[in-house]
Protein backbone atom coordinates (compact mmCIF):
# COMPACT_ATOMS: atom_id res chain seq x y z
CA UNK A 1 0.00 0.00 0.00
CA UNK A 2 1.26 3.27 -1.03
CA UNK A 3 0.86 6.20 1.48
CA UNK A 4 1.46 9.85 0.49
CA UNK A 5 2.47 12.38 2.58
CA UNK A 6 3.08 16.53 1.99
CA UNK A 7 5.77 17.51 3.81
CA UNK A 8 6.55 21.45 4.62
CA UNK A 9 9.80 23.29 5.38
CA UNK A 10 12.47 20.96 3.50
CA UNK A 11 14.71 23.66 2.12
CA UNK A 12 17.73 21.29 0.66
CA UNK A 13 18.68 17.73 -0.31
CA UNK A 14 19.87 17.11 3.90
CA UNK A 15 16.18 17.73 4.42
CA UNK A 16 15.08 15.13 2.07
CA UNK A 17 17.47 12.70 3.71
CA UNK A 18 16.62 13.16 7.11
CA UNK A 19 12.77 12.74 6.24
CA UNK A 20 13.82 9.42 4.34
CA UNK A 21 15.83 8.55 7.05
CA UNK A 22 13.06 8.82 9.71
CA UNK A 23 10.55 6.81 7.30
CA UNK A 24 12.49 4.17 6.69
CA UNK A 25 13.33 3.89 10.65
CA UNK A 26 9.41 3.04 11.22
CA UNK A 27 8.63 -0.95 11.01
CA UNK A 28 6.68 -2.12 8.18
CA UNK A 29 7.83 0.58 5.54
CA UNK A 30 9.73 -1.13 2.64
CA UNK A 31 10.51 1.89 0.35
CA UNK A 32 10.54 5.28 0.85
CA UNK A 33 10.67 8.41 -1.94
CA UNK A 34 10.99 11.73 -0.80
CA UNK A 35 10.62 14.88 -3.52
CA UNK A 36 12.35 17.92 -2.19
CA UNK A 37 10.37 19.40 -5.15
CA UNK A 38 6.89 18.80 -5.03
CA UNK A 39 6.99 18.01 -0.94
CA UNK A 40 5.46 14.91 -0.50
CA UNK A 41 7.13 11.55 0.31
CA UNK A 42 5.37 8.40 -0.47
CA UNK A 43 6.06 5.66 1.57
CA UNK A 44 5.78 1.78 0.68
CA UNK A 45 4.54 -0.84 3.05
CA UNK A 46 1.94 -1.78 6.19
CA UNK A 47 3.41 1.05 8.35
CA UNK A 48 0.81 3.15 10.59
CA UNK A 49 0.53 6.42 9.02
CA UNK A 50 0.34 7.93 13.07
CA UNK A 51 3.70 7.08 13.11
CA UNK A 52 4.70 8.08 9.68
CA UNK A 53 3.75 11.73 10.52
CA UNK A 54 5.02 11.30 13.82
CA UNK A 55 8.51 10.48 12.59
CA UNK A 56 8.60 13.34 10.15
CA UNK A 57 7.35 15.89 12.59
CA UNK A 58 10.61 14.65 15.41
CA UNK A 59 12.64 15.08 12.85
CA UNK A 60 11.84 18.56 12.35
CA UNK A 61 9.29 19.01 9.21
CA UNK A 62 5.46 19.35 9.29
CA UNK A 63 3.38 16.48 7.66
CA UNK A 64 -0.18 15.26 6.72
CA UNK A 65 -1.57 13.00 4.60
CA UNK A 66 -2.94 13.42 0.92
C-alpha cells in the first residue's frame, strides 16, 4: 500500500534525507521516496501512518496526509 504524505519546510537535499531517514526507521515501511520538489514523500509498506507523521514531525518538518 502506497501512502502519500506533503511535507513542509524541507529547504535542501539534507532535508530530504533526514525525512527518508526517519521513514524508513518506522517498522513495516519497505521503500521510501521523498521529492524535495513537489513536498510529499510516499512511503511503501503496512506502516501506521500515526507514526509516519510522527517520525517526520521529530525530525523537524510538518506532515499530513494526501
Amino acid at each position: 500500500m502506497d501512502t502519500r504524505i506533503k511535507v513542509s519546510g524541507m529547504t535542501c537535499m539534507h532535508c530530504v534525507g533526514a525525512v527518508t531517514k526517519a521513514l524508513q526507521s518506522i517498522p513495516g515501511v519497505e521503500q521510501v521516496e521523498v521529492s524535495l520538489e513537489s513536498g510529499q514523500a510516499t512511503v511503501t509498506g503496512n506502516a501506521d501512518t500515526a507514526s509516519m507523521l510522527d517520525a517526520i514531525r521529530e525530525a523537524g518538518y510538518e506532515a499530513q496526509l494526501i
